[in-house]
N, C-alpha and C. Protein backbone atom coordinates (compact mmCIF):
# COMPACT_ATOMS: atom_id res chain seq x y z
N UNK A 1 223.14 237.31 112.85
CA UNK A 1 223.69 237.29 111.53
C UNK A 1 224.55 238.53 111.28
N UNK A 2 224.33 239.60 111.80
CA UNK A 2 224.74 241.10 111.48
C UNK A 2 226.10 241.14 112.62
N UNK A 3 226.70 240.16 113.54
CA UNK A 3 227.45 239.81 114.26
C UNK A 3 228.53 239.31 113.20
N UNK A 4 227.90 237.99 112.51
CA UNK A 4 229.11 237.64 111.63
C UNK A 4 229.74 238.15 110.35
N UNK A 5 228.78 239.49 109.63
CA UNK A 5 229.15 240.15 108.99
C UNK A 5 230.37 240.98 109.28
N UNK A 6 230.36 241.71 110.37
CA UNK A 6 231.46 242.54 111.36
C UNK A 6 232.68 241.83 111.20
N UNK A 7 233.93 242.93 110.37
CA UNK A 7 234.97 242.24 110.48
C UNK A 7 236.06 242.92 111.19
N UNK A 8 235.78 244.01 112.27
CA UNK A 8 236.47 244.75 112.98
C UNK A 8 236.25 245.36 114.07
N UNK A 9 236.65 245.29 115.50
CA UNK A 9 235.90 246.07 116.06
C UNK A 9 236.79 244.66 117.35
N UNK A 10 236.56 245.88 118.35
CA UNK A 10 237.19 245.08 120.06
C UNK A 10 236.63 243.92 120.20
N UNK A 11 237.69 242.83 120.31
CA UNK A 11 237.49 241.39 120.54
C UNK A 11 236.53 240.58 119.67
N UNK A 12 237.35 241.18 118.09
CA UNK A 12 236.76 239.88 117.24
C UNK A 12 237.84 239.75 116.31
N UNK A 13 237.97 238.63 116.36
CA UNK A 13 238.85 238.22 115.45
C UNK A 13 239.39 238.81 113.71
N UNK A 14 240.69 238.89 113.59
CA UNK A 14 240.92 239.10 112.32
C UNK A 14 239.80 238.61 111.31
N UNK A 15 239.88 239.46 110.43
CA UNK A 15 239.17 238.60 109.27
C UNK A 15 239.64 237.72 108.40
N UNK A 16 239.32 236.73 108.23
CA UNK A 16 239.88 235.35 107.55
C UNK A 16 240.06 235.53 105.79
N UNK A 17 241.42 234.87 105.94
CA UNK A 17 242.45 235.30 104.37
C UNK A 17 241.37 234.28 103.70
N UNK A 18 240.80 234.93 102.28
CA UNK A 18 239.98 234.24 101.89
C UNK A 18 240.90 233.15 100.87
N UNK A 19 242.54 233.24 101.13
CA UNK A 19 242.99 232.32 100.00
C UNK A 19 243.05 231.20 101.19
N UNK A 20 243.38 230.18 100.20
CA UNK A 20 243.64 228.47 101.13
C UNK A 20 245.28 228.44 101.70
N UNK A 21 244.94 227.99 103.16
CA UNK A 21 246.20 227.92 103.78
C UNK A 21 246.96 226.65 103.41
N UNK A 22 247.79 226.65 103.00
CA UNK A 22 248.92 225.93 102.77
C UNK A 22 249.45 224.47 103.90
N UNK A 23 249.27 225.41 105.30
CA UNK A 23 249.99 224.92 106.62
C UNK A 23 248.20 224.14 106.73
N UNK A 24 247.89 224.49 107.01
CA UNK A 24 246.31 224.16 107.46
C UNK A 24 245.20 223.12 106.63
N UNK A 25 245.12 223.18 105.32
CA UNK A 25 244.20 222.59 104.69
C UNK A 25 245.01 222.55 102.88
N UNK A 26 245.68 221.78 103.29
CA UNK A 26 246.62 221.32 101.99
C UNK A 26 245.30 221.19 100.60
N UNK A 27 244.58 220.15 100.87
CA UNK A 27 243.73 219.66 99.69
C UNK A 27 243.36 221.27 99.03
N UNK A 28 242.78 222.25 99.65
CA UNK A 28 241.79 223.44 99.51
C UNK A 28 243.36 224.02 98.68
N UNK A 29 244.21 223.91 99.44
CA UNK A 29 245.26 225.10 98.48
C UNK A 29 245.88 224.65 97.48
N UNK A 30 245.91 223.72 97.28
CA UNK A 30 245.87 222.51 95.62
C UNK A 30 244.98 222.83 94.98
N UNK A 31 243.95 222.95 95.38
CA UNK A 31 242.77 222.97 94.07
C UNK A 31 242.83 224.61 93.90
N UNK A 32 243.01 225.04 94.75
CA UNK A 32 243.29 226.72 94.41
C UNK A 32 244.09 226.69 93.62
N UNK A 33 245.43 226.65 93.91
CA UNK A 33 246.50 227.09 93.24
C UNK A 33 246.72 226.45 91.77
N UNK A 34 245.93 225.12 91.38
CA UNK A 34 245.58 224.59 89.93
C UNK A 34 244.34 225.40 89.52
N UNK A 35 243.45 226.24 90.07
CA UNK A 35 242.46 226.84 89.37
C UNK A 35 243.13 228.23 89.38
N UNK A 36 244.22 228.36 89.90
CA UNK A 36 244.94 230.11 89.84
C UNK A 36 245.70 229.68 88.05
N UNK A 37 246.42 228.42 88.01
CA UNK A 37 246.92 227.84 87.06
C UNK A 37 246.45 228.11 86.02
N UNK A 38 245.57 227.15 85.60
CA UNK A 38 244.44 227.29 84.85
C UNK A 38 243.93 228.64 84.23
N UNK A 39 243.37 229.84 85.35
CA UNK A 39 243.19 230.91 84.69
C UNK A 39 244.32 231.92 84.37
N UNK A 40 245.32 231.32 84.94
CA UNK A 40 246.59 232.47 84.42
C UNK A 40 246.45 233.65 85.07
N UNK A 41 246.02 233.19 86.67
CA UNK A 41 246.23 234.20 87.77
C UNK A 41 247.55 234.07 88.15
N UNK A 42 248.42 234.46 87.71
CA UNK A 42 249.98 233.94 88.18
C UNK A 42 250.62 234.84 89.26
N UNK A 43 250.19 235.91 89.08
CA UNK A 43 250.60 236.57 90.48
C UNK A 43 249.86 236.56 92.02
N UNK A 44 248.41 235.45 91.52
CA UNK A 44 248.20 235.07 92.74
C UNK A 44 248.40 233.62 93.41
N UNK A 45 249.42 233.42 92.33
CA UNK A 45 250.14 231.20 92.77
C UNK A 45 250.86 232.03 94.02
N UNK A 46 251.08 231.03 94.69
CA UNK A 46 252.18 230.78 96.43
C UNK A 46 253.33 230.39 95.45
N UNK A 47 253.83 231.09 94.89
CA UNK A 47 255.46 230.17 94.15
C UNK A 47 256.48 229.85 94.56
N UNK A 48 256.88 230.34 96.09
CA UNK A 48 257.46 229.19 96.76
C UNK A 48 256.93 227.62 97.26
N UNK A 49 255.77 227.98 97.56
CA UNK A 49 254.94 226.70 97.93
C UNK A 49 254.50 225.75 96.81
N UNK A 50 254.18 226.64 96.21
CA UNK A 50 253.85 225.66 94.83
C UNK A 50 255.07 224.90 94.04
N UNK A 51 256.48 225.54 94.38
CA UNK A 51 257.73 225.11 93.81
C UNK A 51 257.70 223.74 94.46
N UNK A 52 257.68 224.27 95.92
CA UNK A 52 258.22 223.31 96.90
C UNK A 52 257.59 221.66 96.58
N UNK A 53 256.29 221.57 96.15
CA UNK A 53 255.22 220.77 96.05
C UNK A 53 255.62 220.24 94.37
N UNK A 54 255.94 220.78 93.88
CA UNK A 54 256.07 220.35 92.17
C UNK A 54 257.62 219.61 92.35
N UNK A 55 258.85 220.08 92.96
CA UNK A 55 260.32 219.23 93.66
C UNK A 55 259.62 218.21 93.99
N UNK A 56 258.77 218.44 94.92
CA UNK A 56 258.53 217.06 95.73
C UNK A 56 257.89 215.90 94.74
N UNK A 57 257.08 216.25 93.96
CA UNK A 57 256.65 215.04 93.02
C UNK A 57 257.90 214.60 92.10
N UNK A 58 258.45 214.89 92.17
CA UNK A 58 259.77 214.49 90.97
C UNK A 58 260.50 213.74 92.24
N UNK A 59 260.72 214.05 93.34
CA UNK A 59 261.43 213.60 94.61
C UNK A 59 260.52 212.22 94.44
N UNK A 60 259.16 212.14 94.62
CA UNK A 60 258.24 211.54 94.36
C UNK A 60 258.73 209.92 93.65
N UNK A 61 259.02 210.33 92.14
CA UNK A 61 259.38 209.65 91.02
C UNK A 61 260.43 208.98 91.43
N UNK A 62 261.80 209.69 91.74
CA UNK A 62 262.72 208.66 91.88
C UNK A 62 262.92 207.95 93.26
N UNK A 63 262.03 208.14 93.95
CA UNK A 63 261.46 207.03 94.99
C UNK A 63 260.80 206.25 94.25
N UNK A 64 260.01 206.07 93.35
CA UNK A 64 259.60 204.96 92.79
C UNK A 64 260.59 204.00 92.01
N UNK A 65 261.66 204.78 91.22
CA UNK A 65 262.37 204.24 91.09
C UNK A 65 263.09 203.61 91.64
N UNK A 66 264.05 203.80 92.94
CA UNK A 66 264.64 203.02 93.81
C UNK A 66 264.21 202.29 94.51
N UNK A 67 262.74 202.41 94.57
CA UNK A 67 261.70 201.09 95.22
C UNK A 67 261.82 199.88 94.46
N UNK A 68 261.48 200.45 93.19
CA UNK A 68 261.25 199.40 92.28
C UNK A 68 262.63 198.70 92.14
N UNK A 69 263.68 198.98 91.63
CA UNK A 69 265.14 198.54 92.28
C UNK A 69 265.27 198.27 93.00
N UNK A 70 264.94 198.54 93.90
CA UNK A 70 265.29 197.77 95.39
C UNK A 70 264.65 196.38 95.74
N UNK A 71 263.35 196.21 95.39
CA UNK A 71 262.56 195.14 95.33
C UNK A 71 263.61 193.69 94.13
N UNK A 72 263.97 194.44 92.86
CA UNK A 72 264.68 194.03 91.94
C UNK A 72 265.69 193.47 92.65
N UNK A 73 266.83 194.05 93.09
CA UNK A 73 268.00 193.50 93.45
C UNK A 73 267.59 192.59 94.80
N UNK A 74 266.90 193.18 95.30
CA UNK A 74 266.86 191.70 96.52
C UNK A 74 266.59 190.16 95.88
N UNK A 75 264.86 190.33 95.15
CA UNK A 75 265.57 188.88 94.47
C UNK A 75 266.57 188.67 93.82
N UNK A 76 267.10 189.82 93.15
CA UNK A 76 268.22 188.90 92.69
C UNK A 76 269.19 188.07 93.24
N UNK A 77 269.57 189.02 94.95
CA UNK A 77 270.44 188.19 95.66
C UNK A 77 270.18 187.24 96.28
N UNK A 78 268.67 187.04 96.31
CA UNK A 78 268.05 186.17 97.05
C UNK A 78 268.37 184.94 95.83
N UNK A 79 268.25 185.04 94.43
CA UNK A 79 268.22 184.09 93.37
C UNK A 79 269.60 183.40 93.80
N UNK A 80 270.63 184.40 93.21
CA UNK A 80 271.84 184.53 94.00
C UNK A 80 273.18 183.24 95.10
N UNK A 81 271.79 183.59 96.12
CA UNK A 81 272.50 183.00 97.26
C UNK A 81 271.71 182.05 98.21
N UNK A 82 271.27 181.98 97.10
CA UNK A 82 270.04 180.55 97.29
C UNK A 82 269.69 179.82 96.48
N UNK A 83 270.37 179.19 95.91
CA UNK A 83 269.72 178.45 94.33
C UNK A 83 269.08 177.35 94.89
N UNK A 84 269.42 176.27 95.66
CA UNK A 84 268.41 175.20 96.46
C UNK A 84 266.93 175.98 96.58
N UNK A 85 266.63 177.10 96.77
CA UNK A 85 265.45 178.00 96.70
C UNK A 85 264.61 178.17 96.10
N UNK A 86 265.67 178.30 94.25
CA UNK A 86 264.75 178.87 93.15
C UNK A 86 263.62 178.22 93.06
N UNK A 87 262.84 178.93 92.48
CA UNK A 87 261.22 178.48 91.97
C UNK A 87 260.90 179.08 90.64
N UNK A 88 259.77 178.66 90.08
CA UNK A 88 258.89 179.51 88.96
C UNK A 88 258.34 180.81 89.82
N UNK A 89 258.01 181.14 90.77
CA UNK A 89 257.81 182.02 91.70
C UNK A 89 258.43 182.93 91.50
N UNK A 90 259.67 182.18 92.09
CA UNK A 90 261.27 183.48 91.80
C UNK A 90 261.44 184.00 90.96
N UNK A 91 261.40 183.46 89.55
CA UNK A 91 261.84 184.29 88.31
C UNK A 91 260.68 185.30 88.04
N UNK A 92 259.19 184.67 88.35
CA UNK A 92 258.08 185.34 88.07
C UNK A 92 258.11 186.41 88.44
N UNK A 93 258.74 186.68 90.08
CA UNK A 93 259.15 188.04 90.66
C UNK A 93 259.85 189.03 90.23
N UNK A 94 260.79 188.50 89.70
CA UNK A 94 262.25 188.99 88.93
C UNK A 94 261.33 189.76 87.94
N UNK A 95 260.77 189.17 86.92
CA UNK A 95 260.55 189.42 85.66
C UNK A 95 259.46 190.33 85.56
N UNK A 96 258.29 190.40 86.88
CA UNK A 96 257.38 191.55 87.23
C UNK A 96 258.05 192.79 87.48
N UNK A 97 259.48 192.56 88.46
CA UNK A 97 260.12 193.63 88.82
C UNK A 97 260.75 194.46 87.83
N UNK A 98 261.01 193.36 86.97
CA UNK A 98 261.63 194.73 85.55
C UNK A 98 261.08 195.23 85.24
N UNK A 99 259.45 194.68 84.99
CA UNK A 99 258.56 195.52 84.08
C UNK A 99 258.15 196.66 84.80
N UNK A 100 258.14 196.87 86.22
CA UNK A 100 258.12 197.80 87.16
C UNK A 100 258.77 198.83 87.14
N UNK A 101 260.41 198.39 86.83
CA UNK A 101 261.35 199.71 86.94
C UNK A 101 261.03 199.51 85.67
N UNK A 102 260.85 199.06 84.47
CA UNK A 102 260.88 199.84 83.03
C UNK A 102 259.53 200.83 83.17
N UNK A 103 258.68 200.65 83.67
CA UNK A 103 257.64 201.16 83.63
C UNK A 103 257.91 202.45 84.10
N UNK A 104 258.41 202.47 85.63
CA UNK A 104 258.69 203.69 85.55
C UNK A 104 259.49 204.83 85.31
N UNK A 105 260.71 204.53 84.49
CA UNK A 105 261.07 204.64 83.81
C UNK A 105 260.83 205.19 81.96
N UNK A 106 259.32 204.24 81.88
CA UNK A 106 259.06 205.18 80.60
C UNK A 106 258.07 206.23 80.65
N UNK A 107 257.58 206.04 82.09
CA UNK A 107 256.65 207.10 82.22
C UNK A 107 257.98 208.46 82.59
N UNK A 108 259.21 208.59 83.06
CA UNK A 108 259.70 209.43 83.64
C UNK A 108 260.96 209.41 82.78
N UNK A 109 261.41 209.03 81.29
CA UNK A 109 262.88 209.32 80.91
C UNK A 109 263.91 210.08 81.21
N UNK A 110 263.41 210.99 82.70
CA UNK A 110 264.48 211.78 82.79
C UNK A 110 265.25 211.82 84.13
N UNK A 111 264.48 210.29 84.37
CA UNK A 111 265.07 209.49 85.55
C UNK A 111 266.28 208.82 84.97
N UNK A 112 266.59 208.64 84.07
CA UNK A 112 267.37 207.78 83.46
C UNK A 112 268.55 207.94 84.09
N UNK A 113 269.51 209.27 83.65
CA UNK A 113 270.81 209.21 84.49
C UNK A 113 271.13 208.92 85.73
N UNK A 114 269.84 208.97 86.52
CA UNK A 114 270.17 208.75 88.20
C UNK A 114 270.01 207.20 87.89
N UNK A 115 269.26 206.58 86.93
CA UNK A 115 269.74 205.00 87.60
C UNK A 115 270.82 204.91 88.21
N UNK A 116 272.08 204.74 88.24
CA UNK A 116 273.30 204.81 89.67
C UNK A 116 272.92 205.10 90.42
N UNK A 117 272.33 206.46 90.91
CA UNK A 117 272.28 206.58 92.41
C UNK A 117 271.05 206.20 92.66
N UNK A 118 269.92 205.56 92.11
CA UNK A 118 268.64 204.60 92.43
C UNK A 118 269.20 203.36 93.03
N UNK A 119 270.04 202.86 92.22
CA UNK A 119 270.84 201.45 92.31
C UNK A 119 271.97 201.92 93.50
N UNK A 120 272.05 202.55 93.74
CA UNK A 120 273.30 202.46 94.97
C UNK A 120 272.25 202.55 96.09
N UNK A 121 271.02 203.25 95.92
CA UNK A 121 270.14 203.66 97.11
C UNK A 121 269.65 202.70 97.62
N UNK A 122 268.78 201.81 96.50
CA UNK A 122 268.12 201.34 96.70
C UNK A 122 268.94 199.36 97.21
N UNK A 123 269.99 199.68 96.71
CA UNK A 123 270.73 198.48 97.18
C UNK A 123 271.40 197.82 98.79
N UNK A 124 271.61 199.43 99.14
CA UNK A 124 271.86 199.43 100.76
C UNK A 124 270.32 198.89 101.70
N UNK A 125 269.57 199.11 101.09
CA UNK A 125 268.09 198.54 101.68
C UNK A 125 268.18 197.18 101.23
N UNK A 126 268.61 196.82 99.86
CA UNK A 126 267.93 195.37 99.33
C UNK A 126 268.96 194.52 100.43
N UNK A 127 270.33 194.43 100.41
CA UNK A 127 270.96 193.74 101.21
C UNK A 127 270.87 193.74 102.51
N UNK A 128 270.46 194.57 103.73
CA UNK A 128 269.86 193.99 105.09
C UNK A 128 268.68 193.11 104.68
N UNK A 129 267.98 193.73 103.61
CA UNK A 129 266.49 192.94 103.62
C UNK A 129 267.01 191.13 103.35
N UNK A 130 267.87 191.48 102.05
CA UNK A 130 268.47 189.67 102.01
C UNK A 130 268.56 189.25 103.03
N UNK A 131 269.82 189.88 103.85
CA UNK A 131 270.10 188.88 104.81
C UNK A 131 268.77 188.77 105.97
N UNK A 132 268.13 189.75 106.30
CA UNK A 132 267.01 189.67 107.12
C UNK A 132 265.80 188.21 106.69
N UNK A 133 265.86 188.05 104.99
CA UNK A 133 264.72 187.19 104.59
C UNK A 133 265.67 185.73 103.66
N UNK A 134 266.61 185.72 104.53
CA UNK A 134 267.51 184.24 103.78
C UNK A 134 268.43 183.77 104.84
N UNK A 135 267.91 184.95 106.43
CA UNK A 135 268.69 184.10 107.53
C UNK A 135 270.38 183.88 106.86
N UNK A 136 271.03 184.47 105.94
CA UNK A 136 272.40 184.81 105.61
C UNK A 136 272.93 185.72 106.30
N UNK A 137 273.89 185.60 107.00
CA UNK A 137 274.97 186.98 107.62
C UNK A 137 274.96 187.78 106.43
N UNK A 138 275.20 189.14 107.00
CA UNK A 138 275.03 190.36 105.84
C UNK A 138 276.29 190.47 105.22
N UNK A 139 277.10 189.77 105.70
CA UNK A 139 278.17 189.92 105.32
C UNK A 139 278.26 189.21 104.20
N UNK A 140 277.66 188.02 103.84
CA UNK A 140 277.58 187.51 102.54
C UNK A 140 277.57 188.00 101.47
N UNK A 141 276.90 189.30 101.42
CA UNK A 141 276.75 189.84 100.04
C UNK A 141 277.41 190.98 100.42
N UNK A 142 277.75 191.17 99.12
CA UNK A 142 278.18 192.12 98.67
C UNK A 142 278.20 193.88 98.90
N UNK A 143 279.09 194.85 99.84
CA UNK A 143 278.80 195.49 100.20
C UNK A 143 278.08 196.45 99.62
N UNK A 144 279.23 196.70 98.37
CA UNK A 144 277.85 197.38 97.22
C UNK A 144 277.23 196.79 96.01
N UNK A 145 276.94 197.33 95.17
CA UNK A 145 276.22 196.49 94.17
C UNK A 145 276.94 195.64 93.06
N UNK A 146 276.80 194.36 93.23
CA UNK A 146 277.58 194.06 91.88
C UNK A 146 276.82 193.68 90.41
N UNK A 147 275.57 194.21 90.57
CA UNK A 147 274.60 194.30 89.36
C UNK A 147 274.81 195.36 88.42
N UNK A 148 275.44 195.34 87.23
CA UNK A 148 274.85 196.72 86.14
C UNK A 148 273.52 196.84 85.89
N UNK A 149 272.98 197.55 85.73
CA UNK A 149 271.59 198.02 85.54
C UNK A 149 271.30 197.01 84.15
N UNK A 150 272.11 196.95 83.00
CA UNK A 150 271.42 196.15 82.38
C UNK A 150 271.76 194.97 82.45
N UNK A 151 272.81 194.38 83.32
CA UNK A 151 272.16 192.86 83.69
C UNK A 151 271.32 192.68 84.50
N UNK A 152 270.80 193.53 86.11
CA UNK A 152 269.72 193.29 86.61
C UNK A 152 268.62 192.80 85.78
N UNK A 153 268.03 194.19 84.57
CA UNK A 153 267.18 194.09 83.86
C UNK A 153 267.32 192.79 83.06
N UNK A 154 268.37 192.22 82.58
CA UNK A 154 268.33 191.71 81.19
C UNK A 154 269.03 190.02 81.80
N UNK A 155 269.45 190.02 82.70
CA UNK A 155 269.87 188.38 82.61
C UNK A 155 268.98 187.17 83.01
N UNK A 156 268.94 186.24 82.19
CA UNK A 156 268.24 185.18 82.58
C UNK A 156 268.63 184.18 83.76
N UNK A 157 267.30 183.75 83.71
CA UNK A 157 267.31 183.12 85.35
C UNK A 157 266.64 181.71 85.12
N UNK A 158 267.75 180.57 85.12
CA UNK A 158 266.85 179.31 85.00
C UNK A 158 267.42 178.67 86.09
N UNK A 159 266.59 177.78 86.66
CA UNK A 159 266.53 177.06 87.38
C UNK A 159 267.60 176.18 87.73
């Protein structure tokens, strides 16, 4: 026991940084650095690391957004360029998918201006996926998007 007390001395190891490594055990330096938070230890946050990690959840967000768009515009082109196709299915999809991007969207209003570049992002994915899931040459559609954001959201779809 009086071995592992010893924190110096020929051929023993450094003594171990009692804060949580970052590189090593992510979960441990999260809950640290929200209980450094919390008490308004601020000169002992990682504030590059902790920056880096707070970007990334917002990076986070508008990946959800262009998911959710992206899912959106494929049926649409799938609605599109397949009407022999449509179903109650189809629109059902459609109409889940809005509530998806509105959703996230009202959780995040400050996603709003990037809708464009969600919709340009997320559109270069939706069109291989069309043509990949409607057996259509890619060339069929449209190279870039010919949806406005509020007709994606807002146009009806009957049969």
């Amino acid at each position: 026991m009086a071995d592992r007390e010893r924190t110096s001395g020929p051929g023993l190891a450094p003594p171990a940084d009692p804060r949580a490594d970052y590189q090593r055990d992510f979960y441990s330096w999260l809950m640290e650095q929200a209980r450094f938070v919390r008490e308004g230890r601020w000169s002992a946050i990682d504030r590059d690391n902790l920056a880096e990690e707070i970007e990334s959840l917002g990076r986070e967000q508008f990946s959800k957004l262009e998911s959710a768009l992206r899912v959106l515009l494929l049926h649409l082109l799938k609605w599109d360029h397949q009407p022999e196709r449509r179903s109650r299915s189809w629109e059902l999809s459609i109409k889940e998918q809005r509530i998806v991007v509105q959703d996230v969207l009202d959780d995040n209003p400050g996603l709003t201006p990037r809708i464009p570049e969600a919709i340009a992002r997320g559109y270069r994915r939706a069109r291989i996926e069309a043509a990949k899931e409607t057996g259509l040459d890619e060339a069929v559609f449209p190279e870039t998007c010919a949806y406005a954001f509020d007709e994606a959201m807002t146009r009806h779809h009957a049969r």
